[in-house]
Protein backbone atom coordinates (compact mmCIF):
# COMPACT_ATOMS: atom_id res chain seq x y z
CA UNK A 1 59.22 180.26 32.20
CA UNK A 2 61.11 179.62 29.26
CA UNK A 3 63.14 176.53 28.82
CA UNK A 4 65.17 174.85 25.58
CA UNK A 5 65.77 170.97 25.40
CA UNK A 6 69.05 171.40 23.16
CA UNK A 7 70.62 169.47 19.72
CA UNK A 8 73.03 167.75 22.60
CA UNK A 9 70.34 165.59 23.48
CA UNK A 10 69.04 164.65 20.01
CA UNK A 11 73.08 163.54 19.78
CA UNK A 12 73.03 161.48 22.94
CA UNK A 13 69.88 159.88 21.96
CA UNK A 14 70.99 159.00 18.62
CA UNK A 15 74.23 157.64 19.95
CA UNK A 16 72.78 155.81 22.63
CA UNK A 17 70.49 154.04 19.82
CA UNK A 18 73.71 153.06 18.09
CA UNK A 19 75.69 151.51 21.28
CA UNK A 20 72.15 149.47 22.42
CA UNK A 21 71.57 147.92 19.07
CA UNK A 22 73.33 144.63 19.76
CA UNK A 23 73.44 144.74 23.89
CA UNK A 24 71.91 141.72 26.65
CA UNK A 25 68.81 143.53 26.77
CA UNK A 26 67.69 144.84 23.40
CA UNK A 27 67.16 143.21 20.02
CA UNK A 28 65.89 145.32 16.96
CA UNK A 29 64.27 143.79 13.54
CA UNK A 30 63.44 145.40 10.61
CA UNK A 31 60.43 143.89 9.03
CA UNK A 32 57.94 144.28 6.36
CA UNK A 33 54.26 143.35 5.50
CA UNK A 34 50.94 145.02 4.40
CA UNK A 35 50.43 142.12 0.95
CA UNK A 36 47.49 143.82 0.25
CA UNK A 37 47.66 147.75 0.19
CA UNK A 38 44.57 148.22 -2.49
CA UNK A 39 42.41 146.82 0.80
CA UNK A 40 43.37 149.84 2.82
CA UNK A 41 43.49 152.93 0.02
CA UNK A 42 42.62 152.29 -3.83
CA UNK A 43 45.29 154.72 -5.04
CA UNK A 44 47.90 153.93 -1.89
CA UNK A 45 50.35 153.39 -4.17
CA UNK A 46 50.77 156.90 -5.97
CA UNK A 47 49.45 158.39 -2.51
CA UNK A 48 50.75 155.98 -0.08
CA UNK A 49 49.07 157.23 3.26
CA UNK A 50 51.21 158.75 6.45
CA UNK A 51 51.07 156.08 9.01
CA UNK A 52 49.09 156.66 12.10
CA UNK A 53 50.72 156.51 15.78
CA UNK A 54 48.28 154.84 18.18
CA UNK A 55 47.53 151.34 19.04
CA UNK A 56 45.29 150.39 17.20
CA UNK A 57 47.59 151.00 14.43
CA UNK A 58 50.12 149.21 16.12
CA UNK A 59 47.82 146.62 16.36
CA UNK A 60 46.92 146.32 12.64
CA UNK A 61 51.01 146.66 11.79
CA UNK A 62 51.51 143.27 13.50
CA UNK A 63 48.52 141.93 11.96
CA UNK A 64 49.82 143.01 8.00
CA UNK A 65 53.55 142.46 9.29
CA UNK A 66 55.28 138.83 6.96
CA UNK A 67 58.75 139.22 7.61
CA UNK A 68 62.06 140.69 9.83
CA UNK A 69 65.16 140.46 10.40
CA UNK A 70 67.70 141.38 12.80
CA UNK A 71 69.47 144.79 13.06
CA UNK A 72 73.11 144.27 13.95
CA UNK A 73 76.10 146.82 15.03
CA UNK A 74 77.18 146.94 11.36
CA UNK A 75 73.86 148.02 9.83
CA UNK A 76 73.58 150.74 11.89
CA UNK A 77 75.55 154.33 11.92
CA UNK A 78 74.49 158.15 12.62
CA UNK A 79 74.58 160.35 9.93
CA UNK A 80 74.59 163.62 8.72
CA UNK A 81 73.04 165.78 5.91
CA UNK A 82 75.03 165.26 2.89
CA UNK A 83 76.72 167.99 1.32
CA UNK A 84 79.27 167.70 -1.74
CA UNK A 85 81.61 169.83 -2.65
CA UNK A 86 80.65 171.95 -5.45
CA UNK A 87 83.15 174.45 -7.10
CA UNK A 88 81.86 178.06 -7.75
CA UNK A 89 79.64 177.09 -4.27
CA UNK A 90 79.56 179.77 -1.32
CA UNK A 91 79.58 177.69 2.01
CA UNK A 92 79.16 178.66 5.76
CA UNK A 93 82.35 178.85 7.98
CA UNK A 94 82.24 176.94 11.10
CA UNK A 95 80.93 179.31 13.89
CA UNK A 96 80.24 178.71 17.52
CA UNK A 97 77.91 181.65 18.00
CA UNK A 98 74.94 181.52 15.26
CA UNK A 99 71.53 182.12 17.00
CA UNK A 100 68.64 183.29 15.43
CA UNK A 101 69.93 186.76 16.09
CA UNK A 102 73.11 185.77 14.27
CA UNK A 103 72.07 183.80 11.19
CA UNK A 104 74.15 182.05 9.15
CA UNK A 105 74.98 184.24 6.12
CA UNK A 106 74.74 181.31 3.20
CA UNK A 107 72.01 178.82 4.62
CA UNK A 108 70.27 181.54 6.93
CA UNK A 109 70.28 178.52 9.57
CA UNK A 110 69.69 179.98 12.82
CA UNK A 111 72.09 176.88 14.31
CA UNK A 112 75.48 175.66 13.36
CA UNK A 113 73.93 172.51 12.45
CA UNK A 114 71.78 173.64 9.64
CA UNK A 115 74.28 175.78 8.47
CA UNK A 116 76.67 174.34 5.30
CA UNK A 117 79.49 174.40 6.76
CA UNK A 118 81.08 170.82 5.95
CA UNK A 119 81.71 168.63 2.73
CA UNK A 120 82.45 165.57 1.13
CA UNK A 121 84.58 165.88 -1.82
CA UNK A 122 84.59 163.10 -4.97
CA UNK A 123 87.18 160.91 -2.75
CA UNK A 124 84.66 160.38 -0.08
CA UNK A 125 86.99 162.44 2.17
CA UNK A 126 85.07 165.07 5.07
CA UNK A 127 86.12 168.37 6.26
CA UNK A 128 84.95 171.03 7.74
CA UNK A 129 85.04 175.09 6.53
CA UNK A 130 86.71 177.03 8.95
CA UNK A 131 87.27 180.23 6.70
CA UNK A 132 84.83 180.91 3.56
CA UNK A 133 86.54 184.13 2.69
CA UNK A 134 84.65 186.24 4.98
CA UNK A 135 85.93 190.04 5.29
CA UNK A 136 84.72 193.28 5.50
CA UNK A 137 84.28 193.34 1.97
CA UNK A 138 82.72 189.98 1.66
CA UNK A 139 81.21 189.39 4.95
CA UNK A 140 79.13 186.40 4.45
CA UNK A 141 82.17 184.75 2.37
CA UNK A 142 83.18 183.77 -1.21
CA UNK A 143 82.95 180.99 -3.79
CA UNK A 144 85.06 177.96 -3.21
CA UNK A 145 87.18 177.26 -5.88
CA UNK A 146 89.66 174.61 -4.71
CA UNK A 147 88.72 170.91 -3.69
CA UNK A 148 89.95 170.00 -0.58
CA UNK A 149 92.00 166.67 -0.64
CA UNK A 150 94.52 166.76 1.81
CA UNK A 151 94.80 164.89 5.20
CA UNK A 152 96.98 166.97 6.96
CA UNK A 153 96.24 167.16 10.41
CA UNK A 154 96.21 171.01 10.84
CA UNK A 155 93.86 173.45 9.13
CA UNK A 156 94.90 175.06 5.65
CA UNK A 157 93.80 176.07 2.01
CA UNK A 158 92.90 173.87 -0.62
CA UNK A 159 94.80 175.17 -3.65
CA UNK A 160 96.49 178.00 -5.09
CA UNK A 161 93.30 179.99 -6.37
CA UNK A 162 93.09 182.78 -3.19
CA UNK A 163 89.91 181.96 -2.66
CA UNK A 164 90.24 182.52 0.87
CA UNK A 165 89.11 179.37 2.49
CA UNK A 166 90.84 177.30 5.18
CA UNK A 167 89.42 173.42 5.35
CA UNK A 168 90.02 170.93 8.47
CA UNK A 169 89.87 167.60 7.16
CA UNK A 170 88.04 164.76 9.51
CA UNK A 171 87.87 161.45 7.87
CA UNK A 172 87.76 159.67 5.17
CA UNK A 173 84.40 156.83 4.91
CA UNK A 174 85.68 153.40 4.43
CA UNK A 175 84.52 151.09 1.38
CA UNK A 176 82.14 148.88 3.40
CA UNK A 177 80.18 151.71 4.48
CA UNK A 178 79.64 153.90 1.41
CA UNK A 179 78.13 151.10 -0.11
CA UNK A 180 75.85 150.26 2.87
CA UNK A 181 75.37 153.56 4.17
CA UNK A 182 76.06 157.00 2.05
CA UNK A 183 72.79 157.98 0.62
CA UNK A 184 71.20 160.43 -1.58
CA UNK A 185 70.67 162.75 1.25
CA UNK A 186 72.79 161.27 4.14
CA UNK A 187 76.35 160.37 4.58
CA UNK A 188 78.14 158.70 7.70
CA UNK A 189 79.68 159.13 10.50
CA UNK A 190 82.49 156.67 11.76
CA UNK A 191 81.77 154.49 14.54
CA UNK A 192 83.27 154.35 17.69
CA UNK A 193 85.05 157.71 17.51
CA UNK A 194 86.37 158.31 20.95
CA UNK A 195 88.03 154.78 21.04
CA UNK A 196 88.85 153.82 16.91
CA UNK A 197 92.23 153.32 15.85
CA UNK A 198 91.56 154.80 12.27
CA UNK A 199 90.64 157.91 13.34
CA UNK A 200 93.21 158.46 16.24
CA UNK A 201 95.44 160.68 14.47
CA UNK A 202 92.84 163.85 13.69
CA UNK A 203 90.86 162.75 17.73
CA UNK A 204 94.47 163.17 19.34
CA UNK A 205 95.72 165.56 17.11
CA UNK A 206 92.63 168.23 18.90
CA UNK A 207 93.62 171.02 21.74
CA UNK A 208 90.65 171.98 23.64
CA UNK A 209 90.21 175.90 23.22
CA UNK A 210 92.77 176.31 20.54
CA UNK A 211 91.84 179.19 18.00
CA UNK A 212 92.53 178.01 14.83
CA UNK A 213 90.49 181.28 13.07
CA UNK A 214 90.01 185.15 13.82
CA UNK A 215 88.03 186.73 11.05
CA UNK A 216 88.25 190.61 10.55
CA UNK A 217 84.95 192.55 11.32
CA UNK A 218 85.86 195.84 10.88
CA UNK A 219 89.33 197.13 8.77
CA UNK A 220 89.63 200.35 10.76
CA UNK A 221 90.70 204.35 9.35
CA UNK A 222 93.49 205.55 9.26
CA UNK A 223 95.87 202.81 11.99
CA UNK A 224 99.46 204.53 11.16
CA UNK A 225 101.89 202.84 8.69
CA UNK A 226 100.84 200.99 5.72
CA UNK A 227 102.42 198.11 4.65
CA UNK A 228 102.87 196.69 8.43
CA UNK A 229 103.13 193.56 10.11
CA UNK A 230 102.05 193.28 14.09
CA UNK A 231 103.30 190.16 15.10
CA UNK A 232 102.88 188.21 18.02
CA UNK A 233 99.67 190.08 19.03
CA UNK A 234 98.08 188.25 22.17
CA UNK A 235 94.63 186.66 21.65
CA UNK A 236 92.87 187.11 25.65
CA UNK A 237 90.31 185.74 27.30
CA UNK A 238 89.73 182.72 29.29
CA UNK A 239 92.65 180.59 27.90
CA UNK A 240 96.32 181.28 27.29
CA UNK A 241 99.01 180.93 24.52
CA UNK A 242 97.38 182.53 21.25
CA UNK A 243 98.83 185.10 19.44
CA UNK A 244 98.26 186.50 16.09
CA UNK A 245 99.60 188.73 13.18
CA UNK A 246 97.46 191.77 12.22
CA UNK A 247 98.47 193.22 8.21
CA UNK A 248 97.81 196.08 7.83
CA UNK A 249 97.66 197.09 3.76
CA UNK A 250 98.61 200.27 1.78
CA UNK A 251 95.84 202.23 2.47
CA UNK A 252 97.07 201.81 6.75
CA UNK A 253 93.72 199.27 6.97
CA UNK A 254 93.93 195.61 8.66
CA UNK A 255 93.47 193.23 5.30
CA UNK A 256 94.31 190.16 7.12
CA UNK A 257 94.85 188.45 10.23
CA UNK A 258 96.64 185.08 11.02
CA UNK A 259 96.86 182.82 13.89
CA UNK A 260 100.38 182.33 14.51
CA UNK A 261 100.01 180.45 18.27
CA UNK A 262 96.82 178.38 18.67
CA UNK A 263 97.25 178.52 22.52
CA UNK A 264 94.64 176.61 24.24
CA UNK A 265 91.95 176.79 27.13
CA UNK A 266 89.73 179.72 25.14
CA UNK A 267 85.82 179.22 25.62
CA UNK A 268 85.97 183.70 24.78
CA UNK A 269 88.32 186.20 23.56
CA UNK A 270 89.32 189.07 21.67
CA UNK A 271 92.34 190.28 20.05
CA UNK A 272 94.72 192.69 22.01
CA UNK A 273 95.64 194.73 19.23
CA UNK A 274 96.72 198.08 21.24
CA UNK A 275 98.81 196.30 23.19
CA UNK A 276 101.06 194.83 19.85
CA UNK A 277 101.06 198.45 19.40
CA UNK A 278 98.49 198.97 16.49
CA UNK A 279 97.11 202.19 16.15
CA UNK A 280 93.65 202.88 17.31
CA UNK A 281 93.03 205.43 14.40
CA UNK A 282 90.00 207.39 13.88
CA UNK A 283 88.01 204.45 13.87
CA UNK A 284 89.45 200.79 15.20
CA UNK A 285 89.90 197.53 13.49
CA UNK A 286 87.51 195.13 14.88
CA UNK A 287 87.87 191.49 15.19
CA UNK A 288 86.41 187.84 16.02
CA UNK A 289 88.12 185.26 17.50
CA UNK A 290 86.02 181.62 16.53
CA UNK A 291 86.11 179.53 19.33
CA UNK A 292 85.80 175.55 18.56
CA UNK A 293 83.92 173.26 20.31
CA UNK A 294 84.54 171.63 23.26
CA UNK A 295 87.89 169.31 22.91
CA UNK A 296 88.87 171.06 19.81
CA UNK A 297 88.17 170.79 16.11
CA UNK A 298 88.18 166.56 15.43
CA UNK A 299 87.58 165.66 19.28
CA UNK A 300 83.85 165.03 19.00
CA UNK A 301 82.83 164.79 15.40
CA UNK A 302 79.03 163.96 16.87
CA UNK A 303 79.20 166.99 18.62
CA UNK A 304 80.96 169.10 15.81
CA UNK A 305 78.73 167.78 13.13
CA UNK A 306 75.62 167.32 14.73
CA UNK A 307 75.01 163.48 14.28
CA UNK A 308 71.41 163.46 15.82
CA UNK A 309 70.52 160.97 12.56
CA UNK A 310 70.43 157.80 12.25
CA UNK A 311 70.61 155.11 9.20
CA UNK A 312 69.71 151.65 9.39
CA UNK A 313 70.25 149.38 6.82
CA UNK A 314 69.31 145.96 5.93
CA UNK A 315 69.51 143.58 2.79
CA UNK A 316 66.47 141.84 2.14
CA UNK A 317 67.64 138.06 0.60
CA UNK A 318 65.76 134.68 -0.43
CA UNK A 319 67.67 132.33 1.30
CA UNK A 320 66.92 128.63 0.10
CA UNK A 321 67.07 127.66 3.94
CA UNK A 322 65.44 129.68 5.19
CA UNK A 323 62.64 131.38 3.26
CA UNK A 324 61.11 134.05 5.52
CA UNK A 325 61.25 136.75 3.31
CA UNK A 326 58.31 135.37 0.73
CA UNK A 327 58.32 135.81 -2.89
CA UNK A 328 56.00 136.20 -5.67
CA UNK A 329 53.90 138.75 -3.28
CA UNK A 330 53.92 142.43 -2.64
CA UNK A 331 55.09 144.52 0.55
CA UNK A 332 53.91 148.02 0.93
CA UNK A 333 55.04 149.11 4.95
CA UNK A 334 58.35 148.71 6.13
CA UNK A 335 59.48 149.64 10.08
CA UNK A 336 61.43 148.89 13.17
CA UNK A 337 60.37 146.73 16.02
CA UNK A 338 62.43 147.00 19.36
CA UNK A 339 62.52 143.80 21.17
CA UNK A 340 59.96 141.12 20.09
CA UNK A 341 58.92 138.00 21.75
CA UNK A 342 59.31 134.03 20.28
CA UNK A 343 56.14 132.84 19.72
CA UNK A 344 54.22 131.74 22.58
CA UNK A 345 57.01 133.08 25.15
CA UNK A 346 58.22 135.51 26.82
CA UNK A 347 61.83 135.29 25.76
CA UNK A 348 62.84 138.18 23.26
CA UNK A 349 63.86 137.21 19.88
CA UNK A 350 67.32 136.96 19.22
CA UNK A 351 67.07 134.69 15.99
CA UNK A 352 68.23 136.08 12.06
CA UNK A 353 65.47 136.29 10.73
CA UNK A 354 61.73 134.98 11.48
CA UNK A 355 58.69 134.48 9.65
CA UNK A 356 55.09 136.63 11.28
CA UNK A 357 53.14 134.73 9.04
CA UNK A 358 51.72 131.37 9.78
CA UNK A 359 51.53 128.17 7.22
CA UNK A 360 49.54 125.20 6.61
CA UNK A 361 51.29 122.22 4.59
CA UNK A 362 48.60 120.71 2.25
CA UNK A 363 47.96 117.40 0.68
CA UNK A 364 45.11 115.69 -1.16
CA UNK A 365 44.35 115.19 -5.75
CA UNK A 366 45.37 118.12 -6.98
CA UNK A 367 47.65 120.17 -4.76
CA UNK A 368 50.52 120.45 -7.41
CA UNK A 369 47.68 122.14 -9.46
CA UNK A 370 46.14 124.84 -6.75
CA UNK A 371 46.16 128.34 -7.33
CA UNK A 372 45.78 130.36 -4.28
CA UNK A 373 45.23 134.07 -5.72
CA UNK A 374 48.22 136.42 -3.30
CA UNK A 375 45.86 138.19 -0.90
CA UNK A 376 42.56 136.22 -1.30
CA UNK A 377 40.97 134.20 1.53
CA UNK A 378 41.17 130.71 2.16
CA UNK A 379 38.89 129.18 4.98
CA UNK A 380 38.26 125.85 7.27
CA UNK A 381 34.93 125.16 8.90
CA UNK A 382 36.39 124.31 12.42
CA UNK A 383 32.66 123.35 13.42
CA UNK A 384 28.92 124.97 13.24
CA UNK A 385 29.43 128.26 12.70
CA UNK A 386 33.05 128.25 13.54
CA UNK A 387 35.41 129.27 10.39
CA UNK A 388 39.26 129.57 10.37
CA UNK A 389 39.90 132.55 7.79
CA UNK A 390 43.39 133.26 7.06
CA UNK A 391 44.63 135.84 4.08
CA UNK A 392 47.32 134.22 1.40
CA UNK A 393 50.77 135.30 1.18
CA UNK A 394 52.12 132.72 -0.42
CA UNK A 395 51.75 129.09 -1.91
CA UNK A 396 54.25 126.60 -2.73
CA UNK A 397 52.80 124.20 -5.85
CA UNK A 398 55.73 121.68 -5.47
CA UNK A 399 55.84 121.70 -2.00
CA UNK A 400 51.86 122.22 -0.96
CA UNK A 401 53.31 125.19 1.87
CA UNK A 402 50.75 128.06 1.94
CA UNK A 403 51.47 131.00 4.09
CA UNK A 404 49.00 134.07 5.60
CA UNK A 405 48.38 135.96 7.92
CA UNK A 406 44.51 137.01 9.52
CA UNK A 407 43.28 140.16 8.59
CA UNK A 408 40.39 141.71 11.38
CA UNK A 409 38.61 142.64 8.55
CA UNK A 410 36.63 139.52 7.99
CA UNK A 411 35.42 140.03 11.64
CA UNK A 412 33.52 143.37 11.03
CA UNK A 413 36.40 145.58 12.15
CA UNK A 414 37.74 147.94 9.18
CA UNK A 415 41.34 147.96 8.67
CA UNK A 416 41.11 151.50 10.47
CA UNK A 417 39.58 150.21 13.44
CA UNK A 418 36.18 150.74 13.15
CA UNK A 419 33.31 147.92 13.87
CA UNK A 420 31.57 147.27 10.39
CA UNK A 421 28.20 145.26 9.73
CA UNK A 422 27.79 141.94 11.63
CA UNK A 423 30.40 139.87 10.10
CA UNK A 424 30.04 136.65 7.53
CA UNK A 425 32.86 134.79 9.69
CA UNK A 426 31.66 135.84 13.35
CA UNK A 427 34.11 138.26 15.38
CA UNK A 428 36.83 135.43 16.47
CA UNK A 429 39.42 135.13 14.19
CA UNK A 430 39.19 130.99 14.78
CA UNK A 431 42.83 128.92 14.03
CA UNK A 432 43.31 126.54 11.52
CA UNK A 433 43.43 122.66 12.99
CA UNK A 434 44.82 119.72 11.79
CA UNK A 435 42.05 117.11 13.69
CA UNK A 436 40.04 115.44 11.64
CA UNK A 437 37.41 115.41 13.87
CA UNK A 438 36.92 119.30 13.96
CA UNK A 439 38.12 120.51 11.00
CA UNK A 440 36.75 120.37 7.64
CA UNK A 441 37.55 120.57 4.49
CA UNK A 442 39.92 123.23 3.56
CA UNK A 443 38.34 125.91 0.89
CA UNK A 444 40.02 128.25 -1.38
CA UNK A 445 37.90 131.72 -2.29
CA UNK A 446 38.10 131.96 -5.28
CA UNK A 447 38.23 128.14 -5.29
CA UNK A 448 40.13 126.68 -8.08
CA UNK A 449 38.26 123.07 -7.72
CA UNK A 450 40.43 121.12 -5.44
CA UNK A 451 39.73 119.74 -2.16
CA UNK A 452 42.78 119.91 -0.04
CA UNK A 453 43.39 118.88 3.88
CA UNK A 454 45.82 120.18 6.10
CA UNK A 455 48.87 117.52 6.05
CA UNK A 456 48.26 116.22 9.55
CA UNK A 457 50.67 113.30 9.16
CA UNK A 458 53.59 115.89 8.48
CA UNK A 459 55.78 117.26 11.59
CA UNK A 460 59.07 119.28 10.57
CA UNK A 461 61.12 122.28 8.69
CA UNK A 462 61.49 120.57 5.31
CA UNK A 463 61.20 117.64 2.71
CA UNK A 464 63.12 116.20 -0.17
CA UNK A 465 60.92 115.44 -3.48
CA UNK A 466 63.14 114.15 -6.36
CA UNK A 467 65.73 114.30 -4.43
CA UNK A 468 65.93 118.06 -3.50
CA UNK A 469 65.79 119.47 -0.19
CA UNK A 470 62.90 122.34 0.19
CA UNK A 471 63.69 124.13 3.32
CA UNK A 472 60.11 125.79 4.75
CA UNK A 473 61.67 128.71 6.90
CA UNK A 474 58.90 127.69 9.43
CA UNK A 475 58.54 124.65 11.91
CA UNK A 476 55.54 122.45 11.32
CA UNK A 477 53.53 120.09 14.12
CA UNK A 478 50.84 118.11 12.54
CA UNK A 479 50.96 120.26 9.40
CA UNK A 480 50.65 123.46 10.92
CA UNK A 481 53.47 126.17 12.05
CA UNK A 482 52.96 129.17 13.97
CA UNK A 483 54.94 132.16 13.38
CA UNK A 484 58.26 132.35 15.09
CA UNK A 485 57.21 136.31 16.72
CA UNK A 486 54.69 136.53 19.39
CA UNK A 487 52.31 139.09 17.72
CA UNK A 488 51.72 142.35 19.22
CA UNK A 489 54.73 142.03 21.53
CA UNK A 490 57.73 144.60 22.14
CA UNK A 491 57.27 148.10 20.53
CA UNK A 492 57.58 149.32 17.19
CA UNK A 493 59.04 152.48 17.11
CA UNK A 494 59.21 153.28 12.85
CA UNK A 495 56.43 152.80 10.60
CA UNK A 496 56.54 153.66 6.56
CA UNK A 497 53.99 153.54 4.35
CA UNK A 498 55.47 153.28 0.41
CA UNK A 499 54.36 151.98 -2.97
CA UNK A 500 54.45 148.28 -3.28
CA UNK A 501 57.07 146.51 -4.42
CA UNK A 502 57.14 142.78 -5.84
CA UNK A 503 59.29 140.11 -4.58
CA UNK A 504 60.63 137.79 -6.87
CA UNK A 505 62.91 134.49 -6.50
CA UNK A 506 66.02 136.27 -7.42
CA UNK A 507 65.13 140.14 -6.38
CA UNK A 508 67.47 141.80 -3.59
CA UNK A 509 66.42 144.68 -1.70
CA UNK A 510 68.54 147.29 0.34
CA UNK A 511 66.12 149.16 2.55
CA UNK A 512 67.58 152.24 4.24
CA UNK A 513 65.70 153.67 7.05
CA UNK A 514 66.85 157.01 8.42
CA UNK A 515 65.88 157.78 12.26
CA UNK A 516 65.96 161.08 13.03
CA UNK A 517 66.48 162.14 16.82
């Protein structure tokens, strides 16, 4: 039995992603981690490798994940493959019948959505090609030679150069989201078309059924008078109201045909021409009537432009308040986590931003002087042949604050999931504690020559030294703070490996993440 799921769904899906981004019962993060990417491949970053769906993996992304924060209705909007008008540039015509028996004559696509049949111009305006100058003598279309600008609400030609194409024009992207959102291969869709107030002139402005285009197939021999005009020749089929005028040229052959009546109602037809009285001739003129899609050209621009992408975006910041997003360390995996828990609850996280990492606040001679090496080890003897191991992600010298994460690897598990050689720390990865009379002394590997204890005296989110405020991002009970996501909660449905990059103190980072459905 054979059976298609179709584009529509891809389109549903991807708009159903964009209306449940900021609803009661979802809440969606972008994060980032993996510090130490030369632990997992030697040359991952000129060959980053393609990350793995199980959940294992899953597992290990939570492990490596640092930081997220929360995707809102404004960093999110479905896009499209971008296309810019080019002059001297052949493109498709809108059609509502390629197949793979019917390709495409300029992109070959065997759908209307792979076909090149929409641009942006340089003013950032959107339109779609109903006519590309296809005839009998140029059946898969010309060169465009005219930009279209206009934003007239009814189909015409760009310019004065005969190049034969008509252009409908859609919409033009606002300010805010060209800078967020138009990418080097993507460019957006509006939001909210079926209800937006900027857009309501080209949405009402559509007739369902109305034939805007009939394209000549076929010129005919020999149709009687040359030089002729058949007006109001009835368009049939399934609709009503559309009529046409057939010329026919010097040489008594149809050169052109023009919808005079757009009518309404078609989902088929054909052109009547014998009964406007045009000659059958030795051999008739042929003809095809485009039919647009459903609502008419502008209705549905999801439908009519195949919107089945999405783009996320999101800013990555150092916010003096709250620091989440550490510096002075390396992230090399980036993804999309759909509905993570608070720490030690149930409840889904709602909050800005949150730290994954954990953090011990230091004290004892010599903590202004510490080095903790970015992604070495640092470890607590909890009690005989007990260990706390924790990876570094950061350390604060001013403020003693050292943040990391626990990697499985230092319990005999490599970071692809397999069980190694009987491990130097034991299989539990054992937590860090504050009580004197269980922990020990805190170690660095490599050690720098200080002996430093976890600040049990300290309980809170900051402190003031010379009179400055140092906010920690992170809550801290007896010199300890969890992280503020329960690991290994929710799902995570993107993953991307990539070359690291470095965070600094004053580095900004716009990460786009394209979903495609």
């Amino acid at each position: 039995m054979a059976a298609i799921i179709t584009d529509q769904i891809r389109i549903l899906n991807a708009k159903s992603f964009v209306t449940g981004i900021n609803t009661s019962s979802n809440s969606f993060y972008t994060w980032i981690g993996l510090t130490n990417p030369s632990d997992y491949r030697s040359n991952w970053n000129s060959t980053p490798p393609s990350p793995r769906d199980s959940f294992d993996q899953e597992n290990d992304y939570w492990d490596t994940m640092t930081s997220m924060k929360k995707i809102t209705s404004e960093d999110v909007m479905q896009v499209i493959p971008k296309r810019v008008w080019s002059s001297g540039t052949k493109y498709d015509m809108y059609r509502h019948d390629y197949t793979i028996d019917n390709l495409a004559p300029v992109s070959g696509s065997p759908t209307l959505y792979g076909a090149f049949y929409y641009v942006m111009n340089s003013e950032y305006r959107v339109y779609i090609c109903l006519q590309n100058g296809t005839s009998p003598d140029n059946p898969s279309g010309k060169p465009s030679l005219d930009e279209p600008k206009f934003t007239d609400l009814e189909p015409r030609a760009a310019g004065s150069s005969g190049d034969g194409y008509i252009w409908k024009y859609l919409y033009t992207l606002k300010p805010s989201d060209i800078i967020k959102f138009d990418s080097t291969r993507f460019l957006p869709v509006p939001r909210n078309w079926e209800t937006s107030t900027d857009d309501s002139l080209v949405r009402d402005n559509a007739v369902d059924g109305a034939i805007k285009i009939v394209t000549v197939v076929s010129k005919g021999v020999a149709l009687g008078a040359a030089n002729v005009q058949y007006k109001n020749v009835p368009i049939k089929g399934d609709g009503f109201g559309a009529t046409c005028t057939i010329i026919v040229d010097e040489d008594s052959q149809v050169s052109k045909v023009e919808v005079s009546n757009q009518g309404s109602g078609y989902t088929y037809g054909y052109v009547d021409a014998l009964s406007a009285g045009l000659p059958a001739g030795t051999s008739p003129a042929i003809f095809n009537v485009i039919i647009p899609p459903q609502g008419g050209h502008g209705k549905d621009i999801y439908r009519e432009l195949g919107a089945y992408n999405v783009l996320i975006y999101t800013r990555l910041e150092n916010d003096t308040e709250n620091p989440d997003f550490v510096t002075n360390n390396n992230f090399a995996r980036i993804g999309i986590v759909q509905n993570p828990s608070e720490f030690g609850s149930s409840i889904t996280l709602t909050r800005d931003k949150a730290s994954a990492v954990g953090a011990l606040k230091l004290v004892g001679a010599g903590y202004s002087e510490a080095l903790f090496t970015e992604n070495s080890f640092v470890t607590q003897t909890i009690a005989a042949g007990t260990t706390a191991v924790g990876r570094v992600v950061s350390y604060d010298q001013t403020t003693g604050v050292l943040k990391y994460w626990q990697d499985r690897s230092v319990t005999g598990f490599n970071t692809n999931g397999t069980l190694n050689s009987t491990p130097v720390y034991g299989f539990d990865l054992a937590d860090f504690t504050s009580e004197p009379d269980q922990g020990g002394s805190l170690n660095i590997v490599p050690s720098t020559g200080q002996t430093l204890q976890i600040d049990a005296n300290y309980t809170g989110i900051s402190t003031i030294i010379n009179n400055r405020t140092y906010y920690f991002g992170l809550s801290f009970i007896d010199g300890l703070a969890s992280p503020e996501v329960k690991k290994h909660s929710g799902n995570i449905i993107y993953v991307d490996n990539r070359p690291s990059t470095m965070r600094s103190v004053n580095q900004k980072e716009d990460i786009k993440i394209i979903l495609q459905f």
